[in-house]
Protein backbone atom coordinates (compact mmCIF):
# COMPACT_ATOMS: atom_id res chain seq x y z
CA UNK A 1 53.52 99.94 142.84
CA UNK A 2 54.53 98.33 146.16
CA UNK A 3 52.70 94.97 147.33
CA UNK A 4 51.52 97.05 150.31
CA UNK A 5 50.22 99.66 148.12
CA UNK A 6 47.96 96.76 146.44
CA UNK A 7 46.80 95.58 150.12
CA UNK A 8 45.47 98.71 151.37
CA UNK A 9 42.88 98.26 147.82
CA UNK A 10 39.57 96.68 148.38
CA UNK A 11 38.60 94.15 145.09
CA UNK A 12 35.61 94.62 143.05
CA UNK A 13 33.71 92.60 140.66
CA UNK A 14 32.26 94.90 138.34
CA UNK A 15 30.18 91.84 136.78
CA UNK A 16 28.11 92.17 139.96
CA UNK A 17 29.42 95.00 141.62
CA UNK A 18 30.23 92.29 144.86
CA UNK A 19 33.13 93.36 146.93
CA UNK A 20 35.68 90.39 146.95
CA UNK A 21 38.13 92.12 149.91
CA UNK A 22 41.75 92.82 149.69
CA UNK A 23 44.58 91.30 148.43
CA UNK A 24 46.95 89.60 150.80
CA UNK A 25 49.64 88.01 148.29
CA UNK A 26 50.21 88.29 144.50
CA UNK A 27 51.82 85.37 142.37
CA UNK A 28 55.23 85.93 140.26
CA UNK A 29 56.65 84.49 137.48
CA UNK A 30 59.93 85.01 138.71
CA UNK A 31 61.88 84.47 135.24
CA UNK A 32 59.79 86.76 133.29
CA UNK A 33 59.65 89.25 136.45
CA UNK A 34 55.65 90.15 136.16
CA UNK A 35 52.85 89.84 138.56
CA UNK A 36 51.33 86.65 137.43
CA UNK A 37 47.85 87.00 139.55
CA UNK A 38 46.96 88.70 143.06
CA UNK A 39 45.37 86.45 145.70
CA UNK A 40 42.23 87.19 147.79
CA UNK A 41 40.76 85.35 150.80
CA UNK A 42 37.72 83.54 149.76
CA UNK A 43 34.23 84.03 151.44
CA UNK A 44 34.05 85.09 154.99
CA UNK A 45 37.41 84.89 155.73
CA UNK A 46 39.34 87.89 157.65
CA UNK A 47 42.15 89.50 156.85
CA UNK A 48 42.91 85.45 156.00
CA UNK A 49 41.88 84.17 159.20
CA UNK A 50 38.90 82.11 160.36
CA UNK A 51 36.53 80.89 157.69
CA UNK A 52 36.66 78.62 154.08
CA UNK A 53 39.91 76.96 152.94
CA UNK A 54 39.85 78.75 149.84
CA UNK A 55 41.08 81.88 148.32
CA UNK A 56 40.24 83.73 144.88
CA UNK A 57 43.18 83.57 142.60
CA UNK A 58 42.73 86.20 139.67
CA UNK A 59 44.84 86.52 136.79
CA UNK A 60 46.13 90.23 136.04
CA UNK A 61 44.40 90.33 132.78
CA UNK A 62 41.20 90.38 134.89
CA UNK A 63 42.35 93.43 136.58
CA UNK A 64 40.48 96.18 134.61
CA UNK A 65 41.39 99.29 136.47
CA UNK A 66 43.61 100.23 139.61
CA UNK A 67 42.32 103.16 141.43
CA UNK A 68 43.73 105.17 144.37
CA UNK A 69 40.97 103.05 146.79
CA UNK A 70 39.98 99.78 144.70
CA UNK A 71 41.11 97.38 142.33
CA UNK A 72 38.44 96.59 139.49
CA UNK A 73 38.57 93.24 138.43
CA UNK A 74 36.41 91.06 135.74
CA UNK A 75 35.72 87.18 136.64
CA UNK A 76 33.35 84.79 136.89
CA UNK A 77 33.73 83.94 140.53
CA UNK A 78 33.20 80.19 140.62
CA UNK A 79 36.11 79.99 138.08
CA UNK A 80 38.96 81.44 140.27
CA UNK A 81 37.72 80.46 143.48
CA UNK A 82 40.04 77.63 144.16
CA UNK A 83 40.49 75.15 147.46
CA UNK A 84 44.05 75.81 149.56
């Protein structure tokens, strides 16, 4: 799967069912070549424009499920919400 395959997928807590938004960058561990974590503007930012300095970082073993519309993801939001 192509990083612009993952950024047409809208993120979903399925905790709470809240819609988190789309990724716009993932995080590699370039030695061990594996998606580390993908990366989501924080709260009422826009396609990562205008809004919060912060961004939700989630590990991949959070991701539960990759669909052919949304990614399914299990956090606790407060602990991967982190300041730019």
């Amino acid at each position: 799967m192509r990083l612009c395959e993952l950024r047409e997928k809208e993120v979903i807590n399925v905790c709470d069912c809240k819609r988190l938004g789309c990724v716009v960058d993932i995080d590699i561990d370039v030695k061990e070549g594996r998606v580390e974590a993908i990366i989501i503007p924080g709260p009422g930012k826009i396609c990562g424009f205008l809004g919060t300095d912060c961004e939700y970082v989630i590990p991949w073993r959070c991701i539960k499920k990759i669909g052919p519309d949304i990614i399914l993801v299990e956090i606790q939001e407060e602990k991967f919400l982190q300041k730019l």
